[in-house]
C-alpha atoms as a PDB file:
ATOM      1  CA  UNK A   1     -22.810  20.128 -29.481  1.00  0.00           C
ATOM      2  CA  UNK A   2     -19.495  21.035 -28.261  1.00  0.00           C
ATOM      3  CA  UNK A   3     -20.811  23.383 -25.910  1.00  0.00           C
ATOM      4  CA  UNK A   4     -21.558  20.331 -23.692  1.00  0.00           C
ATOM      5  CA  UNK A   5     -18.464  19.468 -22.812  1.00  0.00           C
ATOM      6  CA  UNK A   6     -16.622  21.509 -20.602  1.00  0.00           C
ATOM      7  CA  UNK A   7     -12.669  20.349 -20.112  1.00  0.00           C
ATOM      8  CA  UNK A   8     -12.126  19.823 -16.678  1.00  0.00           C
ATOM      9  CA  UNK A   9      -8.680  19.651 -14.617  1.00  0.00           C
ATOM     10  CA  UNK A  10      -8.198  16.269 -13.353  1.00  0.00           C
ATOM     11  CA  UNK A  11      -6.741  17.047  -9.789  1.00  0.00           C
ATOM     12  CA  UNK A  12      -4.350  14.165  -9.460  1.00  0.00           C
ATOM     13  CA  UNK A  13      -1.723  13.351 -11.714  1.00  0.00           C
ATOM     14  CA  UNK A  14       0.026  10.193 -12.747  1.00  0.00           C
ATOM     15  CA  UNK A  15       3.870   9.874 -11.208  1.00  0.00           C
ATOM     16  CA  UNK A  16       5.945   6.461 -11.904  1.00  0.00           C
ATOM     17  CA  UNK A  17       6.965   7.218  -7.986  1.00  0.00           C
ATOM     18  CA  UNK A  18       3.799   5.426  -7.469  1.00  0.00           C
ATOM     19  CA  UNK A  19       3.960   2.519  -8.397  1.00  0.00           C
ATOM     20  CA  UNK A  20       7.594   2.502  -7.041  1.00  0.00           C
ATOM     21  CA  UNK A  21       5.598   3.604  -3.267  1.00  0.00           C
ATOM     22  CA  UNK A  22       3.207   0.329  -3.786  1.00  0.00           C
ATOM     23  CA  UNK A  23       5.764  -2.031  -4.085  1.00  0.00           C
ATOM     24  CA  UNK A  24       7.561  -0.531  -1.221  1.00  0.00           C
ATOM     25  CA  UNK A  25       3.846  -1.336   0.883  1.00  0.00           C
ATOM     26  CA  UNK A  26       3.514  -4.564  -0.501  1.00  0.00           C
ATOM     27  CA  UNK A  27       7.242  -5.325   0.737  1.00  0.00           C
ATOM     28  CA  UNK A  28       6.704  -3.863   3.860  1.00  0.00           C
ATOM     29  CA  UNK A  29       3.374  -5.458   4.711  1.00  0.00           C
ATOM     30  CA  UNK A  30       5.018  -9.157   3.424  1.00  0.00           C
ATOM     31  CA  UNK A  31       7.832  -8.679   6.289  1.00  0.00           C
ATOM     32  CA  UNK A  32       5.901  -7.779   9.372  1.00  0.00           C
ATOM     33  CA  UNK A  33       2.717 -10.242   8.251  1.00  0.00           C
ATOM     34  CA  UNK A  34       4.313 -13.312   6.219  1.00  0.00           C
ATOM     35  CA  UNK A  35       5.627 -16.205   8.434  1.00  0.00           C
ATOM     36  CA  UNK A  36       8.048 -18.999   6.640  1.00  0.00           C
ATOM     37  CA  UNK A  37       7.310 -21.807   8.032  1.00  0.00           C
ATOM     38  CA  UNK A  38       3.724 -23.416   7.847  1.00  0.00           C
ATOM     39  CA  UNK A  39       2.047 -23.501  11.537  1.00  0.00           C
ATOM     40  CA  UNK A  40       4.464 -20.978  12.820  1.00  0.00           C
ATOM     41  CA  UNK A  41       3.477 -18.123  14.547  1.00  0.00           C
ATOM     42  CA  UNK A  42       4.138 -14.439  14.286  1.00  0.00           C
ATOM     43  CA  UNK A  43       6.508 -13.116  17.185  1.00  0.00           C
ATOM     44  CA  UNK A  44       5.217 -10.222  19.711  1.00  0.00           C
ATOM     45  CA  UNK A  45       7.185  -7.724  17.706  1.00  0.00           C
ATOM     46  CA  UNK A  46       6.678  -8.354  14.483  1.00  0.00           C
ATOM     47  CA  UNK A  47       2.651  -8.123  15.283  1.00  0.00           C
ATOM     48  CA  UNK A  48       3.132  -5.084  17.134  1.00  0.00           C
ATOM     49  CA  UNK A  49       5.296  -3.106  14.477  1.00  0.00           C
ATOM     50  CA  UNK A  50       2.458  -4.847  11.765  1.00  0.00           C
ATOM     51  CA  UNK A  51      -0.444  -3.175  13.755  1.00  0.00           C
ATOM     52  CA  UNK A  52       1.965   0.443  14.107  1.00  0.00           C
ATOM     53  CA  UNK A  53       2.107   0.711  10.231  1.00  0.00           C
ATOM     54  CA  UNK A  54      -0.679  -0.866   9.275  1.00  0.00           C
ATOM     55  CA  UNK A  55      -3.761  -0.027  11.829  1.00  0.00           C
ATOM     56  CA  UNK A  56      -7.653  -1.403  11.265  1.00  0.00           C
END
């Protein structure tokens, strides 16, 4: 029965510098996309550096 199984090397492997990366992203993506105010409106720049980091 154990024959079936066959220990394979999982290619990635789990860093805390991860999740440290993701909440650098989710930072990043709330100051080019979030506005304050309600019914404001994103400036010029901060769409064009949004669509530079963060494209489709």
């Amino acid at each position: 029965m154990d024959e079936l199984f066959i220990p394979v090397k999982c290619p990635f492997k789990f860093n805390p510098l991860h999740d440290m990366e993701s909440l650098w992203w989710i930072a990043t993506w709330t100051l080019y996309y979030h506005v304050d105010q309600e019914g404001s409106w994103r400036s010029s720049e901060q769409i064009t550096q949004f669509h530079k980091l963060f494209p489709g």
